[in-house]
PDB file of N, CA and C in Angstrom:
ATOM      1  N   UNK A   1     -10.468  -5.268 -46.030  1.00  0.00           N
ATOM      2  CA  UNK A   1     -10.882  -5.021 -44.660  1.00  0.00           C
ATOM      3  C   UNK A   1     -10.537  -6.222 -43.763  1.00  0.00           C
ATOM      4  N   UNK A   2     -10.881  -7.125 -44.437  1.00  0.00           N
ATOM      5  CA  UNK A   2     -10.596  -8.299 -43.456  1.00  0.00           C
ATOM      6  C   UNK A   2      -8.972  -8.740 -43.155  1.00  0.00           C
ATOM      7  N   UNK A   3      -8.260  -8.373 -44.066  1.00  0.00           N
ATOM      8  CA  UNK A   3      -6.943  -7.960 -44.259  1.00  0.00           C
ATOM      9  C   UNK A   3      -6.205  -7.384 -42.652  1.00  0.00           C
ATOM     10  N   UNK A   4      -6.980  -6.560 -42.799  1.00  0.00           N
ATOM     11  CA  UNK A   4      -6.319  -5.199 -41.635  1.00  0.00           C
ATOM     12  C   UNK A   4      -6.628  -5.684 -40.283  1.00  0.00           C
ATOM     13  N   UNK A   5      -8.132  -6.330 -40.336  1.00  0.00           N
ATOM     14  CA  UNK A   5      -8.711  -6.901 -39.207  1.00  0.00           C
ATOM     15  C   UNK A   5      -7.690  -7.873 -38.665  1.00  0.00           C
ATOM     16  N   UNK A   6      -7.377  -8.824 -39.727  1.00  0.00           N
ATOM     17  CA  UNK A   6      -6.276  -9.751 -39.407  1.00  0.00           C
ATOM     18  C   UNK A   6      -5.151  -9.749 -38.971  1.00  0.00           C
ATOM     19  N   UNK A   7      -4.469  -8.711 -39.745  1.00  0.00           N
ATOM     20  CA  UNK A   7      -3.340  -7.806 -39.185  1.00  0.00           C
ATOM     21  C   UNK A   7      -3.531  -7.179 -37.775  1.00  0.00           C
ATOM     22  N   UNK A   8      -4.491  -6.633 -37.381  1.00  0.00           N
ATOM     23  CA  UNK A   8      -4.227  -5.953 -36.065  1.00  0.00           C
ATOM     24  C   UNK A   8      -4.512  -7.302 -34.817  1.00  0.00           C
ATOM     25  N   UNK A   9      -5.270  -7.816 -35.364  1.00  0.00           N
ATOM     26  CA  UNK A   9      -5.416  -9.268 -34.512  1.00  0.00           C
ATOM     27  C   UNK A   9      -4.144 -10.001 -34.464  1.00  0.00           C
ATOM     28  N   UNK A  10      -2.982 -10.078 -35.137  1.00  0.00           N
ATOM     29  CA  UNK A  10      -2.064 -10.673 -35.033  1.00  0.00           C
ATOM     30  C   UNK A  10      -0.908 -10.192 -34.673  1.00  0.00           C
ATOM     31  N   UNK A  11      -0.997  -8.843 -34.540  1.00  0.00           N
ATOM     32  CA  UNK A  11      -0.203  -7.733 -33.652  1.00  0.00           C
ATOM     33  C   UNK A  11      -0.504  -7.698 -32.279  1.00  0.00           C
ATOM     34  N   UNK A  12      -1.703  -8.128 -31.883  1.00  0.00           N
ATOM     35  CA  UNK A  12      -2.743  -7.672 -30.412  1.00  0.00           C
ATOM     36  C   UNK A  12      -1.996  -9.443 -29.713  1.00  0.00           C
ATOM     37  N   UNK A  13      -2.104 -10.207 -30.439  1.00  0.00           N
ATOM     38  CA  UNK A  13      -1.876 -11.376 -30.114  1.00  0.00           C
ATOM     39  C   UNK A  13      -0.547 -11.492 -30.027  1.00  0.00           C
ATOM     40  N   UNK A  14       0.450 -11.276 -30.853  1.00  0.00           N
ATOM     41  CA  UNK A  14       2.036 -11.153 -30.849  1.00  0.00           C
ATOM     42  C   UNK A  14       2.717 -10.273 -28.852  1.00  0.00           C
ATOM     43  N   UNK A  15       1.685  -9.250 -28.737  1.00  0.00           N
ATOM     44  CA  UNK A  15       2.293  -8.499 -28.063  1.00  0.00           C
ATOM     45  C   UNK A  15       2.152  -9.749 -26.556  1.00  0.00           C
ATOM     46  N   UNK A  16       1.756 -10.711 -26.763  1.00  0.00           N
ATOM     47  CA  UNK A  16       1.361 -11.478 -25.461  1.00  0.00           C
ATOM     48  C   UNK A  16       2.707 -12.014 -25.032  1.00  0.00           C
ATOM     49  N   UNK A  17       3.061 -12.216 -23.706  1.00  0.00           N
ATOM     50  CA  UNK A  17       4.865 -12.564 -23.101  1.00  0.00           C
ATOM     51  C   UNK A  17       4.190 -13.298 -21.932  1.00  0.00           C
ATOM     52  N   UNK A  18       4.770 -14.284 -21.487  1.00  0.00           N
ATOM     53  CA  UNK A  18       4.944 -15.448 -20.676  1.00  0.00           C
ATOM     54  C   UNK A  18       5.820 -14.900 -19.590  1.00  0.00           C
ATOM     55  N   UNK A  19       5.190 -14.670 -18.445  1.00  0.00           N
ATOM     56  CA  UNK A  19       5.422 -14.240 -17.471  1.00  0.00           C
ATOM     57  C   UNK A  19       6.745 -15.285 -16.589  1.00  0.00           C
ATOM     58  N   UNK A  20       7.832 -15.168 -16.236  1.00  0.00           N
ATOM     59  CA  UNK A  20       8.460 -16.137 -15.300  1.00  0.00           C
ATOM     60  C   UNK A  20       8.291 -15.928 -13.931  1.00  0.00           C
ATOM     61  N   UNK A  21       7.939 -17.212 -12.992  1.00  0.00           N
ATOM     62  CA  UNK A  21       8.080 -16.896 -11.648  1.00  0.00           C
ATOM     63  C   UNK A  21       8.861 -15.839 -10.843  1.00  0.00           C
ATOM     64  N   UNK A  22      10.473 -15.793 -11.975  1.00  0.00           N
ATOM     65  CA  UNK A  22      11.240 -14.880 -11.222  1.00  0.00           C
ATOM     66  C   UNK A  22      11.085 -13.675 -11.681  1.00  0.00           C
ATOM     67  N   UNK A  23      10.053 -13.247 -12.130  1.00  0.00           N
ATOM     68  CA  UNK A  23       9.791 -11.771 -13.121  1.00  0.00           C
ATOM     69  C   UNK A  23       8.303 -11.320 -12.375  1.00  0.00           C
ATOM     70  N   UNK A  24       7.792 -12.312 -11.650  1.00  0.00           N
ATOM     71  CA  UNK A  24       6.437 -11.826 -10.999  1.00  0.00           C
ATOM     72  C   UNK A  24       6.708 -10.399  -9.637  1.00  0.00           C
ATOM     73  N   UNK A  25       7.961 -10.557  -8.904  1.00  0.00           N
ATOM     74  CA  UNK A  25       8.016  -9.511  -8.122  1.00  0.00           C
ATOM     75  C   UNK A  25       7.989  -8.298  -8.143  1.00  0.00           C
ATOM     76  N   UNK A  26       8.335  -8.097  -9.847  1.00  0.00           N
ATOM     77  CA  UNK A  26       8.404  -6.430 -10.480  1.00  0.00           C
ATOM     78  C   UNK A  26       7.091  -6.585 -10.742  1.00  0.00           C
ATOM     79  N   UNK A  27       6.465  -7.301 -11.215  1.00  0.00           N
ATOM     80  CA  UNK A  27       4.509  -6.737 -11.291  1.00  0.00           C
ATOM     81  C   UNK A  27       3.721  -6.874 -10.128  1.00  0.00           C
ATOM     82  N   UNK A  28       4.211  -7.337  -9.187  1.00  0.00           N
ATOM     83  CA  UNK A  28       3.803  -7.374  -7.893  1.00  0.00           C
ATOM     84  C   UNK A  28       4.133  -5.681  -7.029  1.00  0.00           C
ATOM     85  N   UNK A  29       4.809  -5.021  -7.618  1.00  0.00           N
ATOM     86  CA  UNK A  29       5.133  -3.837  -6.838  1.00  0.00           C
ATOM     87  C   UNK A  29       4.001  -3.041  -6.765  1.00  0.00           C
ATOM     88  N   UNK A  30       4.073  -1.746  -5.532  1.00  0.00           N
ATOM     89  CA  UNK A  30       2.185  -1.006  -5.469  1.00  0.00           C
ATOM     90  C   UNK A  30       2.516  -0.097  -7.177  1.00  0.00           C
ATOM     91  N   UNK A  31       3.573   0.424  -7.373  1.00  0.00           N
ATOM     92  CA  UNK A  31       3.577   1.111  -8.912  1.00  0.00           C
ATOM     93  C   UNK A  31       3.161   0.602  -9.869  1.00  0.00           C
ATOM     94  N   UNK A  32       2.966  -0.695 -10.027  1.00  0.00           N
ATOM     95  CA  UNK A  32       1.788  -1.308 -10.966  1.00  0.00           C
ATOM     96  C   UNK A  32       0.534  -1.391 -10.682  1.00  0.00           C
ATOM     97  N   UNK A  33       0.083  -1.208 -10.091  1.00  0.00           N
ATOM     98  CA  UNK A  33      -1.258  -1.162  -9.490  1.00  0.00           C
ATOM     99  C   UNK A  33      -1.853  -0.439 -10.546  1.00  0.00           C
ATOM    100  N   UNK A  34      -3.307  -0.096 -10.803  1.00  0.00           N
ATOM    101  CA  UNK A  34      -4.012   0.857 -11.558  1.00  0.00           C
ATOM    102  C   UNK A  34      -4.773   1.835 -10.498  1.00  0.00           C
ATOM    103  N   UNK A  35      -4.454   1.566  -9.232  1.00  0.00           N
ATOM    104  CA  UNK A  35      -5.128   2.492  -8.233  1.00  0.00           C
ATOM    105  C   UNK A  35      -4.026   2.719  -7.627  1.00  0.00           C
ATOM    106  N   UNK A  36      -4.007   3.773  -7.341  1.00  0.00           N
ATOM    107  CA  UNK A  36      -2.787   4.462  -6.437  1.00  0.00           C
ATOM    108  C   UNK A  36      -3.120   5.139  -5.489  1.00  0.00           C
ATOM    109  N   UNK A  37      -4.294   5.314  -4.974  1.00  0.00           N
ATOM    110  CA  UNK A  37      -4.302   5.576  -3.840  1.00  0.00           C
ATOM    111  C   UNK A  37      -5.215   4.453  -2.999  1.00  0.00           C
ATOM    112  N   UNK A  38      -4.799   3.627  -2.398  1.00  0.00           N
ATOM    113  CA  UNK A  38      -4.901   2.256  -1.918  1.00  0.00           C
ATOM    114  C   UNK A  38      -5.778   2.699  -0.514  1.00  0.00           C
ATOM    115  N   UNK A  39      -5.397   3.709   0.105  1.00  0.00           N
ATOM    116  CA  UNK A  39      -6.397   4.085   1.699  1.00  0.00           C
ATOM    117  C   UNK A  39      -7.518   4.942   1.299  1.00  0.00           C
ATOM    118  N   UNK A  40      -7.217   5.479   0.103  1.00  0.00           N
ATOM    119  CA  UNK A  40      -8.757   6.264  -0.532  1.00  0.00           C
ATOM    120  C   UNK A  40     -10.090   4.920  -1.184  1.00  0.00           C
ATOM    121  N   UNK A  41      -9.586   4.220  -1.515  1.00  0.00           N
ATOM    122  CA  UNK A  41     -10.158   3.286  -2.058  1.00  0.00           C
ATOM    123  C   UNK A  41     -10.800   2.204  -0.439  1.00  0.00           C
ATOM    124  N   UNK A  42      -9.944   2.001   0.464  1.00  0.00           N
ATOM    125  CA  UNK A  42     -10.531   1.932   1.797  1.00  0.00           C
ATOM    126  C   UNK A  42     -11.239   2.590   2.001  1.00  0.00           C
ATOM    127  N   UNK A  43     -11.301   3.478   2.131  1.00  0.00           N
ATOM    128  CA  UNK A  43     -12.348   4.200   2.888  1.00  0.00           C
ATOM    129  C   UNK A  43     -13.790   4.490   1.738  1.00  0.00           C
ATOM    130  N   UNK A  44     -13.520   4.746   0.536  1.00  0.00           N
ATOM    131  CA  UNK A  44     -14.740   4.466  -0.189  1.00  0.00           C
ATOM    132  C   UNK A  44     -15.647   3.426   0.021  1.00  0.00           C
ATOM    133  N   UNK A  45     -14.729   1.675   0.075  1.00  0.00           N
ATOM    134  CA  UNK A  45     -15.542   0.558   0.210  1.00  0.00           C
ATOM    135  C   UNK A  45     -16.125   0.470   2.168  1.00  0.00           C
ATOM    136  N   UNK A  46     -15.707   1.442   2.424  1.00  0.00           N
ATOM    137  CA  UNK A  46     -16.359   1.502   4.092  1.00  0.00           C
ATOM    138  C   UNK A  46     -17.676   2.592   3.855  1.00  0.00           C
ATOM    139  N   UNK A  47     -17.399   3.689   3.548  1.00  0.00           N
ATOM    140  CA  UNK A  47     -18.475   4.057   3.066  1.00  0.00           C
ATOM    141  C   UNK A  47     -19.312   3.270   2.416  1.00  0.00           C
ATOM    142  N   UNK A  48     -19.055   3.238   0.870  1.00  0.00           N
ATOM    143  CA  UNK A  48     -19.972   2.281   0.735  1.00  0.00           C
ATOM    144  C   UNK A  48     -20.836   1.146   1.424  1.00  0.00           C
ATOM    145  N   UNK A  49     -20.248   0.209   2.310  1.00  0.00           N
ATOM    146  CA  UNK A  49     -20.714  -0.672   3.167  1.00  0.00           C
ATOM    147  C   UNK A  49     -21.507  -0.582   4.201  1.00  0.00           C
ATOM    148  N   UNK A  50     -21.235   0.868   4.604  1.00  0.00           N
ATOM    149  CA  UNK A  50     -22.174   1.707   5.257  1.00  0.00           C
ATOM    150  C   UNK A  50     -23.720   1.915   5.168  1.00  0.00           C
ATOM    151  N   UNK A  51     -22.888   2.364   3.941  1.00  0.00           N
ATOM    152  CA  UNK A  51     -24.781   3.388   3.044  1.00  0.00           C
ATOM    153  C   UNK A  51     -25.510   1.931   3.137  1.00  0.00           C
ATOM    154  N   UNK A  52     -25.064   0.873   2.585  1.00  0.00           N
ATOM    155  CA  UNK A  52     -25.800  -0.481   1.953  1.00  0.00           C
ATOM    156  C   UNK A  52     -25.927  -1.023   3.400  1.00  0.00           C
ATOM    157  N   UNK A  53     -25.261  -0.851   4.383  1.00  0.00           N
ATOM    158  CA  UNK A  53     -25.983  -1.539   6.026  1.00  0.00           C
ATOM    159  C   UNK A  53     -25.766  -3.094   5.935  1.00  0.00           C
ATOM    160  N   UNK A  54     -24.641  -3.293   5.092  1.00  0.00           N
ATOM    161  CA  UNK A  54     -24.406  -4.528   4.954  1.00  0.00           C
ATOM    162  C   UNK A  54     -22.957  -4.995   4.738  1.00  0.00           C
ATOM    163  N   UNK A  55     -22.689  -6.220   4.889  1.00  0.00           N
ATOM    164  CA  UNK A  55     -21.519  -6.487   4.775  1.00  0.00           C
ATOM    165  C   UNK A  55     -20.995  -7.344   3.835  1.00  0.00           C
ATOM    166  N   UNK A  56     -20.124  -6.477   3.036  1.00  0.00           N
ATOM    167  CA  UNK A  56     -19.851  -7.351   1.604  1.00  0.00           C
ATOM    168  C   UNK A  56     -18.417  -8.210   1.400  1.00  0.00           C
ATOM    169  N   UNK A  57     -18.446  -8.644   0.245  1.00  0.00           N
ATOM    170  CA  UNK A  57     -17.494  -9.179  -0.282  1.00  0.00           C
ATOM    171  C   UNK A  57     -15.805  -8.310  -0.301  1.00  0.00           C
ATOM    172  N   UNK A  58     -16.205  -6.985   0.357  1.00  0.00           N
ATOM    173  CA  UNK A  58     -14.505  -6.634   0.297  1.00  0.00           C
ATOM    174  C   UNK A  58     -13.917  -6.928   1.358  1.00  0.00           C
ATOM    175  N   UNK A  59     -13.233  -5.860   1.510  1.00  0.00           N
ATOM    176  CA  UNK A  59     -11.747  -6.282   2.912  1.00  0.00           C
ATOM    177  C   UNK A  59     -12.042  -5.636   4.489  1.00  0.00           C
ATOM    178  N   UNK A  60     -13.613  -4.850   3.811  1.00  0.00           N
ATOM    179  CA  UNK A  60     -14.045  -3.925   4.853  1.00  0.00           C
ATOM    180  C   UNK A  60     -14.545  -4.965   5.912  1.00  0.00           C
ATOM    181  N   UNK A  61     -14.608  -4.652   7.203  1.00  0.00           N
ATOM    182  CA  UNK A  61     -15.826  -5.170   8.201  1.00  0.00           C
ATOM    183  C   UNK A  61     -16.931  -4.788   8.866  1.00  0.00           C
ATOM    184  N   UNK A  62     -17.816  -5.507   8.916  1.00  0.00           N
ATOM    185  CA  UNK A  62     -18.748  -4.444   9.631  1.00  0.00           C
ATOM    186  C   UNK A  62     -20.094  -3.596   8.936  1.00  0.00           C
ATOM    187  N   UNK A  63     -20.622  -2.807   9.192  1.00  0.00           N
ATOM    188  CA  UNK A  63     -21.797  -2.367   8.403  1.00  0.00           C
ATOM    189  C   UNK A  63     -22.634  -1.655   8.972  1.00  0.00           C
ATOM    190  N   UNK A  64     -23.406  -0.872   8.334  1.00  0.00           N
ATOM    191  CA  UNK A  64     -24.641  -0.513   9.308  1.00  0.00           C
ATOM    192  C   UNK A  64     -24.789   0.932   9.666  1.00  0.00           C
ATOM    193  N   UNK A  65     -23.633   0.872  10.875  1.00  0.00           N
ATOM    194  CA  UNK A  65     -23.474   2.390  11.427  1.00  0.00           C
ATOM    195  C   UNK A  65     -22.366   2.766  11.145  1.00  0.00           C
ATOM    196  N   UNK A  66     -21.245   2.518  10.421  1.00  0.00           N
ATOM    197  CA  UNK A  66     -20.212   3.294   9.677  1.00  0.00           C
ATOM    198  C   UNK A  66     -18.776   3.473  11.174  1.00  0.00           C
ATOM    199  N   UNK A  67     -19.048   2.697  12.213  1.00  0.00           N
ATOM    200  CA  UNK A  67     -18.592   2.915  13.214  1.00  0.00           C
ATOM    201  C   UNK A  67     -16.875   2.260  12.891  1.00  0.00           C
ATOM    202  N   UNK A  68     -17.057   1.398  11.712  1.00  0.00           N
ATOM    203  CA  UNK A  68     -15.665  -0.024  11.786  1.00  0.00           C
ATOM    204  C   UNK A  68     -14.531   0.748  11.297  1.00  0.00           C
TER     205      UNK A  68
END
């Protein structure tokens, strides 16, 4: 058991790659993202910010009355 444990731990660890400065622009594209819809996700954290009448830590502004 501890065998296999080891083995998959050293497969999980192998798969790790060193990113180059000049290789960051292809993971920078919106198709990597894990959210794809980027203005649905706006408007959730405005809602949200709303309901709570407060103003948080996202990108939203404003609060309260849902007016922003």
């Amino acid at each position: 058991m501890k065998l296999i444990a080891l083995l998959v731990f050293a497969s999980l660890i192998s798969a790790c790659a060193e990113v180059k400065p000049w290789q960051r622009d292809k993971l920078a594209k919106p198709e990597m993202t894990f959210n794809d819809d980027a203005l649905g996700e706006q408007l959730d954290k405005q809602v949200y910010n709303s309901k709570e009448a407060a103003h948080g830590g996202g990108s939203v502004s404003g609060g309260g009355c849902g007016c922003n």
